[in-house]
N, C-alpha and C. Protein backbone atom coordinates (compact mmCIF):
# COMPACT_ATOMS: atom_id res chain seq x y z
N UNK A 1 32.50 119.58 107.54
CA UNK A 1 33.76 119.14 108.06
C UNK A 1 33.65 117.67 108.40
N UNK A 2 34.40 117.00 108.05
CA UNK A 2 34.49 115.41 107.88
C UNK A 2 35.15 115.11 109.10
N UNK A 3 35.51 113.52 109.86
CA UNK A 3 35.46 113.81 111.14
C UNK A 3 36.86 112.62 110.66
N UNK A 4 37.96 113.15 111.56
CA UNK A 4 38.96 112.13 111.61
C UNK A 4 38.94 110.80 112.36
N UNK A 5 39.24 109.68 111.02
CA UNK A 5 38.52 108.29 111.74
C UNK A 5 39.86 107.88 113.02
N UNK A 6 39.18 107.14 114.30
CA UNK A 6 40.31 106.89 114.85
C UNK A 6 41.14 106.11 114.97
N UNK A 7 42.34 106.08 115.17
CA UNK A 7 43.47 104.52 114.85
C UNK A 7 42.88 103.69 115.29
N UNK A 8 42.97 102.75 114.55
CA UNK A 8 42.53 101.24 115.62
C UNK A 8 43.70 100.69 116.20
N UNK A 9 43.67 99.75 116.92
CA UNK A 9 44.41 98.72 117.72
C UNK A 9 45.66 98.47 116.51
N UNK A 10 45.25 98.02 115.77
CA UNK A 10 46.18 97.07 114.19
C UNK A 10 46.99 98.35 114.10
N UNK A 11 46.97 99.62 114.26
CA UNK A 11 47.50 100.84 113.57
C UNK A 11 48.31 101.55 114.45
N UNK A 12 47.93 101.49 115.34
CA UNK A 12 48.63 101.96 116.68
C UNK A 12 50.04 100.64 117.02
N UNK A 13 49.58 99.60 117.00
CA UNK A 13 50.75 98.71 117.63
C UNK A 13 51.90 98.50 115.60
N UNK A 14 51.04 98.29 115.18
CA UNK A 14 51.91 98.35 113.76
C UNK A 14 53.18 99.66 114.06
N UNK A 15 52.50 100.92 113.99
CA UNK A 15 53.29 102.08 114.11
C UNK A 15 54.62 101.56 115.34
N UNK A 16 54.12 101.04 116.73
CA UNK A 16 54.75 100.95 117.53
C UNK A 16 55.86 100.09 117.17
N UNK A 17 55.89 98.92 116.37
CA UNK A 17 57.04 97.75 116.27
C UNK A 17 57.93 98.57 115.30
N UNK A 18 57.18 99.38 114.22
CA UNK A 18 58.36 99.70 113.37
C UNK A 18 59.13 101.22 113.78
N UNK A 19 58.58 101.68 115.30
CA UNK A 19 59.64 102.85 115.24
C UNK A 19 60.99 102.25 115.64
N UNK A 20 61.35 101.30 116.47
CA UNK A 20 62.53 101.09 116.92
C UNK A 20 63.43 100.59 115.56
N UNK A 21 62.82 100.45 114.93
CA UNK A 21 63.46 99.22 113.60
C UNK A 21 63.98 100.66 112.52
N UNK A 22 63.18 101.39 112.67
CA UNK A 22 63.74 102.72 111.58
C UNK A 22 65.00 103.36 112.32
N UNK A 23 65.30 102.93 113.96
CA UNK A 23 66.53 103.96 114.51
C UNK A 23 67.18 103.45 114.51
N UNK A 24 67.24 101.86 114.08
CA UNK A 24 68.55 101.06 113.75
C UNK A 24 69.65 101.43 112.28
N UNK A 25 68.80 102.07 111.50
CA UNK A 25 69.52 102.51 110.39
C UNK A 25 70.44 103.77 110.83
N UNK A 26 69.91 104.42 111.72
CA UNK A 26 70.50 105.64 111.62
C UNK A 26 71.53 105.80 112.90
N UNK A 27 71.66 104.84 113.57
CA UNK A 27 72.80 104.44 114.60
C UNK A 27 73.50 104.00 113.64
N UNK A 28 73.48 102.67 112.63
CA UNK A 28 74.37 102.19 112.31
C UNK A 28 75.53 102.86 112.15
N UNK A 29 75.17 104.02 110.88
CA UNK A 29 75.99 105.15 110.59
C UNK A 29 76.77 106.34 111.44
N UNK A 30 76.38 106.15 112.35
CA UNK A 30 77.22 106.85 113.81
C UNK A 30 78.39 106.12 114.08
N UNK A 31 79.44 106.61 114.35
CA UNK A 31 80.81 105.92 115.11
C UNK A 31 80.80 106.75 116.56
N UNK A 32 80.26 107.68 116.87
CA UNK A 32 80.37 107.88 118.63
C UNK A 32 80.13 107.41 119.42
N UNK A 33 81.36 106.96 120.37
CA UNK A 33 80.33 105.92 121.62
C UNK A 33 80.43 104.47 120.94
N UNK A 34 80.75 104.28 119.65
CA UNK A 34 80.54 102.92 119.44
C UNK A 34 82.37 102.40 118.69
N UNK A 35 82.62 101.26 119.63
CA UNK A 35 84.18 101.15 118.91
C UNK A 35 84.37 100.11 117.52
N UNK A 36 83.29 99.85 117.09
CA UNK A 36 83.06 98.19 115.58
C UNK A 36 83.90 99.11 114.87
N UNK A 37 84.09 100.59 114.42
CA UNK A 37 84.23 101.09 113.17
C UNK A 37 85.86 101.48 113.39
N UNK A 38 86.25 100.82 114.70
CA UNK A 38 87.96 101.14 115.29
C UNK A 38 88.64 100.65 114.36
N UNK A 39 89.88 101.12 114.01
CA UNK A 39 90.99 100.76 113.47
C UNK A 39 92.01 99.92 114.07
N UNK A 40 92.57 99.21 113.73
CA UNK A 40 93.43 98.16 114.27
C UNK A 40 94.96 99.32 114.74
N UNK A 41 94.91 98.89 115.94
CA UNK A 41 96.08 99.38 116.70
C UNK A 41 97.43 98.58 117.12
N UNK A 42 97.11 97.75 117.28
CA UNK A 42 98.06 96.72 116.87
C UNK A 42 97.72 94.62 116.39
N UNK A 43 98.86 94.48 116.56
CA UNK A 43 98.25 93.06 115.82
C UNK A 43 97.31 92.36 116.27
N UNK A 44 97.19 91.41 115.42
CA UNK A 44 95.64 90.61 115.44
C UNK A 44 95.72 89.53 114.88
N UNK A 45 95.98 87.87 115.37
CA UNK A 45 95.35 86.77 114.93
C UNK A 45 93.82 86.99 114.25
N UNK A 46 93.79 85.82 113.05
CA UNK A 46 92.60 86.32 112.46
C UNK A 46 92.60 84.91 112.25
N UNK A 47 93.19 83.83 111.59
CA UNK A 47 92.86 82.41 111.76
C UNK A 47 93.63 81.74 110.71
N UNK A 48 93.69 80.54 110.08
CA UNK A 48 94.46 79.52 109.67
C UNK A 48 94.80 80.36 108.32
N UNK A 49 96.21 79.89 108.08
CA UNK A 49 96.54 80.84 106.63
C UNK A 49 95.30 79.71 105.19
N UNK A 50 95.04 78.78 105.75
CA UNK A 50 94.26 78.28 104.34
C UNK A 50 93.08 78.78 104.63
N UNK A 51 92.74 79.62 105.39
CA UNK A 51 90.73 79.96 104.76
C UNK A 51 91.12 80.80 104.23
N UNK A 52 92.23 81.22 103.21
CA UNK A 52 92.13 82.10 101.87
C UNK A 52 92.17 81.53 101.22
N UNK A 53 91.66 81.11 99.94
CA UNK A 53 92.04 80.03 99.08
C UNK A 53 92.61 81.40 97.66
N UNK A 54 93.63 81.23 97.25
CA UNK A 54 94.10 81.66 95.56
C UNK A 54 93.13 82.10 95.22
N UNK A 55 93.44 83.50 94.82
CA UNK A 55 92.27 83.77 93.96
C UNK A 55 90.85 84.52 95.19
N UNK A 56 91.16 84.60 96.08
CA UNK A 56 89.72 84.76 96.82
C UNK A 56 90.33 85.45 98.06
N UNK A 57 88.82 85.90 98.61
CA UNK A 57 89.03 86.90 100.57
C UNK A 57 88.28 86.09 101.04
N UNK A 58 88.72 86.68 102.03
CA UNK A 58 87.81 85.89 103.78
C UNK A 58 87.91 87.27 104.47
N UNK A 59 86.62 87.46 105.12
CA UNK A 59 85.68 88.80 105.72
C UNK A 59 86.40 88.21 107.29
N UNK A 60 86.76 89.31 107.95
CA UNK A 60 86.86 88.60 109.47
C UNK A 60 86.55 90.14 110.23
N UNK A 61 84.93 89.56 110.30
CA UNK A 61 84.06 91.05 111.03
C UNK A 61 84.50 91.04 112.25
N UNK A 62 84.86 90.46 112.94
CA UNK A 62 85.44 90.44 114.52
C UNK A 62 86.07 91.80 114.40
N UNK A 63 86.81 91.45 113.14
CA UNK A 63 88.50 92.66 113.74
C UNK A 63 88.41 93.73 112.68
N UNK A 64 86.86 93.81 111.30
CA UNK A 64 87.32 94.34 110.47
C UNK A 64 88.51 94.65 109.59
N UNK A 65 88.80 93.23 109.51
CA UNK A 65 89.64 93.24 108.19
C UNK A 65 89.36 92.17 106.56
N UNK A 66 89.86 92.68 105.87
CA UNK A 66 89.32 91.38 104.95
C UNK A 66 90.93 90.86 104.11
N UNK A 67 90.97 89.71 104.06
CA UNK A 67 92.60 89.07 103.34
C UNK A 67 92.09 88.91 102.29
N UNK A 68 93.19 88.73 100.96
CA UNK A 68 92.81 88.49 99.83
C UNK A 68 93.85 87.79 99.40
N UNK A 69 93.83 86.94 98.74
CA UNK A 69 95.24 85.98 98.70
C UNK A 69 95.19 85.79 96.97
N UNK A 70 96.51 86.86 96.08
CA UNK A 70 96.09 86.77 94.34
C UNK A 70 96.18 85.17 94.54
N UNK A 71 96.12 85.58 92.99
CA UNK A 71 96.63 83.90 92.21
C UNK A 71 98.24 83.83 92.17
N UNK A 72 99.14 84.37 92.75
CA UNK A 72 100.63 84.27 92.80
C UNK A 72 100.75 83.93 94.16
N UNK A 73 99.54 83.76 94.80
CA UNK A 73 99.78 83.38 96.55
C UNK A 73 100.29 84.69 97.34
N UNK A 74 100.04 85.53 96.87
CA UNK A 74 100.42 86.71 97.70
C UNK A 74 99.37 87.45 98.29
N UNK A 75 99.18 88.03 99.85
CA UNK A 75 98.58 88.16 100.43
C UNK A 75 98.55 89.92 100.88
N UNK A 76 97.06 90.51 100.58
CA UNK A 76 96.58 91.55 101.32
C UNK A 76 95.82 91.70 102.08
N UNK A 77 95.62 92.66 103.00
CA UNK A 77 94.90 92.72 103.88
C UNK A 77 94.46 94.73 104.35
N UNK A 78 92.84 94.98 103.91
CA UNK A 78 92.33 96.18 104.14
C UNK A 78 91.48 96.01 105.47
N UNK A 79 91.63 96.89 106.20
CA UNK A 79 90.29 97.86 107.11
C UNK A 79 88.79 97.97 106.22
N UNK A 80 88.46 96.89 107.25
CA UNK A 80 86.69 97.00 106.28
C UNK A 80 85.75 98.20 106.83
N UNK A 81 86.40 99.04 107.35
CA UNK A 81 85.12 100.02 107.69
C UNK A 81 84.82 100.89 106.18
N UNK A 82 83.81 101.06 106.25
CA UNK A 82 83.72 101.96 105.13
C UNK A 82 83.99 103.42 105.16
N UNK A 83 84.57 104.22 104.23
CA UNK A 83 84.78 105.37 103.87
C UNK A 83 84.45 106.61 103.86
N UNK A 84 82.67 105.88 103.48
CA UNK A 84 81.87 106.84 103.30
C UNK A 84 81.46 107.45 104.78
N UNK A 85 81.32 106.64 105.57
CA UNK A 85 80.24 107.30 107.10
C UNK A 85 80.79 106.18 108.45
N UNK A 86 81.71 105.29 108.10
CA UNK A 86 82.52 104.56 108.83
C UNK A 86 81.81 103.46 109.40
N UNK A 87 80.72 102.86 108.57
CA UNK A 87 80.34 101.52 109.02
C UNK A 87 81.11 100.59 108.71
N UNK A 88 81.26 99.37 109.76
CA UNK A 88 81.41 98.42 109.41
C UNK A 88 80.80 97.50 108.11
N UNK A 89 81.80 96.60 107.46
CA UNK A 89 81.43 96.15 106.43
C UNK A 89 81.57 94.68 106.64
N UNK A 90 79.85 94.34 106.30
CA UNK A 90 79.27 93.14 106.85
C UNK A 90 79.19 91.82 106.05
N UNK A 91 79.29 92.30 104.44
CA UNK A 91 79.12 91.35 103.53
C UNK A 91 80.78 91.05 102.18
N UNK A 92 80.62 90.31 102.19
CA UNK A 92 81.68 89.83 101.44
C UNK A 92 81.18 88.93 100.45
N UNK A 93 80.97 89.37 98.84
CA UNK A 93 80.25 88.74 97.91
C UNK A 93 81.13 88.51 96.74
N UNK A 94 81.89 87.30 96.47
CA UNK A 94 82.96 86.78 95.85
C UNK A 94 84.36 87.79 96.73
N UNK A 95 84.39 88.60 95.41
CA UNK A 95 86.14 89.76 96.22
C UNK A 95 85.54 91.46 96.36
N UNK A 96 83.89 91.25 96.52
CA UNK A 96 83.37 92.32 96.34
C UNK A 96 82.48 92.74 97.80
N UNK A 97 83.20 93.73 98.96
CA UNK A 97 82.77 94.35 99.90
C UNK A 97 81.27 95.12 100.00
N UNK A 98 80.78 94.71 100.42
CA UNK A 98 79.30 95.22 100.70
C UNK A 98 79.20 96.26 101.97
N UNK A 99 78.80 97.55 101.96
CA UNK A 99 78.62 98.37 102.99
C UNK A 99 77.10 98.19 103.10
N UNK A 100 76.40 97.63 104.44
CA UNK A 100 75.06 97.77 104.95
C UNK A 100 74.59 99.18 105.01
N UNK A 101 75.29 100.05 105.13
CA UNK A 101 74.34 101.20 105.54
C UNK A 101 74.27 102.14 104.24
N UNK A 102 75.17 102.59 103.22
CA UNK A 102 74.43 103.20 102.51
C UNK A 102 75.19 102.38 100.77
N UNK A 103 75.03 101.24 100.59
CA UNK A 103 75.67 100.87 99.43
C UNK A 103 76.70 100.69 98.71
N UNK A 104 78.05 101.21 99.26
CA UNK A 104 78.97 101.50 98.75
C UNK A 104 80.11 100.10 98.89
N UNK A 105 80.62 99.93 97.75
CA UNK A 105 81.17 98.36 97.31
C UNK A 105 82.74 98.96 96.94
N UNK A 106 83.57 97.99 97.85
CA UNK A 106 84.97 97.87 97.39
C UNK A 106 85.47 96.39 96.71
N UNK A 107 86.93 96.84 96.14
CA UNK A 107 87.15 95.47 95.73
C UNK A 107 88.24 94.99 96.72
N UNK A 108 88.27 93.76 96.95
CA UNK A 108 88.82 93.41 98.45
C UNK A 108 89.91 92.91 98.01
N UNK A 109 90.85 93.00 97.25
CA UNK A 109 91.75 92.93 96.55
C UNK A 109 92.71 93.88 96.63
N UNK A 110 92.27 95.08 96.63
CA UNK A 110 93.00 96.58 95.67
C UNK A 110 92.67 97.18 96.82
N UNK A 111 91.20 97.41 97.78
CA UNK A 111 90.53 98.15 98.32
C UNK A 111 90.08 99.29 97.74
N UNK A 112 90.22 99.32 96.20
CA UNK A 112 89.27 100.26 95.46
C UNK A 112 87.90 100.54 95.77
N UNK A 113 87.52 101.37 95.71
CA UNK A 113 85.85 102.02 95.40
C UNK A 113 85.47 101.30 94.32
N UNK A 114 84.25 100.18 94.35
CA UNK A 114 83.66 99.94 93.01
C UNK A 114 82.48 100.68 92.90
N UNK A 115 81.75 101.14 94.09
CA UNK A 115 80.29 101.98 93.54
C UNK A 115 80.69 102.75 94.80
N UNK A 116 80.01 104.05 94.89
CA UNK A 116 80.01 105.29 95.89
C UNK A 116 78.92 104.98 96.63
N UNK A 117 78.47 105.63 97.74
CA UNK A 117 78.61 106.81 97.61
C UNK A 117 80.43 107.02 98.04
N UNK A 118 80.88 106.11 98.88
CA UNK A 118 82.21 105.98 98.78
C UNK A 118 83.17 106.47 97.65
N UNK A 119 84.17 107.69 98.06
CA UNK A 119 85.17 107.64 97.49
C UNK A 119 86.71 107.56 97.48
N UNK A 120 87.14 107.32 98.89
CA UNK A 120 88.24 106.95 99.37
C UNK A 120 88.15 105.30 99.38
N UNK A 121 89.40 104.74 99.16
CA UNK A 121 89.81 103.34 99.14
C UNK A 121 89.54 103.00 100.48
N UNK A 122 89.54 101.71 100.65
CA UNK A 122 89.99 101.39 101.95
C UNK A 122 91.07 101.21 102.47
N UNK A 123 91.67 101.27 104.00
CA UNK A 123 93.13 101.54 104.42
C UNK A 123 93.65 100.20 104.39
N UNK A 124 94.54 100.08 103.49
CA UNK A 124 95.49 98.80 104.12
C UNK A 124 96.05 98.78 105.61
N UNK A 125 96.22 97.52 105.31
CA UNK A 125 97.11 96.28 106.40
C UNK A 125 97.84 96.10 106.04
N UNK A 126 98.91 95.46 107.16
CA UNK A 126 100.11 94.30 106.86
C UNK A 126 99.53 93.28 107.44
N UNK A 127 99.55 92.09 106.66
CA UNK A 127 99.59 91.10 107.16
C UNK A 127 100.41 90.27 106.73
N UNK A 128 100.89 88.94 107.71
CA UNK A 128 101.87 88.06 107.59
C UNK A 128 101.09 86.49 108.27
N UNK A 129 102.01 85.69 107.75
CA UNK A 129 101.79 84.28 108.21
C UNK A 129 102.71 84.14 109.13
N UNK A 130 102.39 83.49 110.40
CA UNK A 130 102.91 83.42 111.77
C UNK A 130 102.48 81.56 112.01
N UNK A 131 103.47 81.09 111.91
CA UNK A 131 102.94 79.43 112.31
C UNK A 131 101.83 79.02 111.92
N UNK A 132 101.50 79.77 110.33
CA UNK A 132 100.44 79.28 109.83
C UNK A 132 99.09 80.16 110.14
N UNK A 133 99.27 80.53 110.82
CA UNK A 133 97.85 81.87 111.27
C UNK A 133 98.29 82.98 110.44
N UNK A 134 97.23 83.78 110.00
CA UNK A 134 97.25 84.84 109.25
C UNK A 134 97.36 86.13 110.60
N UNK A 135 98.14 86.83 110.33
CA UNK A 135 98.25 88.00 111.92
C UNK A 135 98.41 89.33 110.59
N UNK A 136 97.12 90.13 111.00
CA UNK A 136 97.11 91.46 110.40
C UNK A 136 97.65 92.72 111.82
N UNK A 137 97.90 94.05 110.64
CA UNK A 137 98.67 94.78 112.13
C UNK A 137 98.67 96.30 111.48
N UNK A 138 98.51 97.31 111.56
CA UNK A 138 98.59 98.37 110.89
C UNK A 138 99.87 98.59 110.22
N UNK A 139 100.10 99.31 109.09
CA UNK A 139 101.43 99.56 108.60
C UNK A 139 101.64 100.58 108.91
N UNK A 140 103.15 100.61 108.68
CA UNK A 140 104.18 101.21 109.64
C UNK A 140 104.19 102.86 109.04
């Protein structure tokens, strides 16, 4: 019978830094107790109508929403939580929504599903220009 060697120092504190770092994944994906993954209840300044430029979104993680302004100058606005498990959505890569916690990509445009595990869209907005500020608000 062979004798079990014992942890060293390096093995023991290694183990120790990365347990807290593995329970951050699995909170993310929780909405109890935590309000980031809330839905807009009523309106919301979000900021100058030009940080949309034609053609493009602007991510505004504060309030979870993202604007998208076509090339006809016309303006949408979705609920960035995601679909799948209700995280917040952290990345915005050209008009393409990034979910941190398990992969799932919308188009911030349409609020289509571009990859799953997501398969519901994301919820639209209304939004409007107010003295030049972009103000999103749930629809009616």
């Amino acid at each position: 019978m062979s004798a079990r060697p014992a942890a060293t120092r390096r093995t023991v504190l290694r183990g120790a830094a990365l347990t807290p770092v593995a329970g951050l994944g699995l909170t993310a994906c929780r909405a109890g107790g935590d309000d980031r993954g809330a839905p807009l209840t009523e309106p919301v300044e979000l900021g100058p109508e030009s940080e949309v430029a034609e053609g493009g979104a602007k991510l505004y993680r504060d309030h979870n929403v993202v604007v998208s302004r076509g090339e006809d100058g016309s303006l949408t606005a979705y609920n960035t939580v995601c679909t799948h498990a209700g995280c917040p959505i952290n990345k915005l890569d050209g008009n393409r929504l990034v979910c941190p916690c398990h992969g799932s990509e919308f188009d911030a445009g349409t609020g289509k599903v571009l990859r799953e595990p997501a398969v519901a869209p994301l919820k639209p907005l209304a939004v409007e220009v107010k003295n030049g500020t972009l103000v999103a608000r749930p629809q009616d």
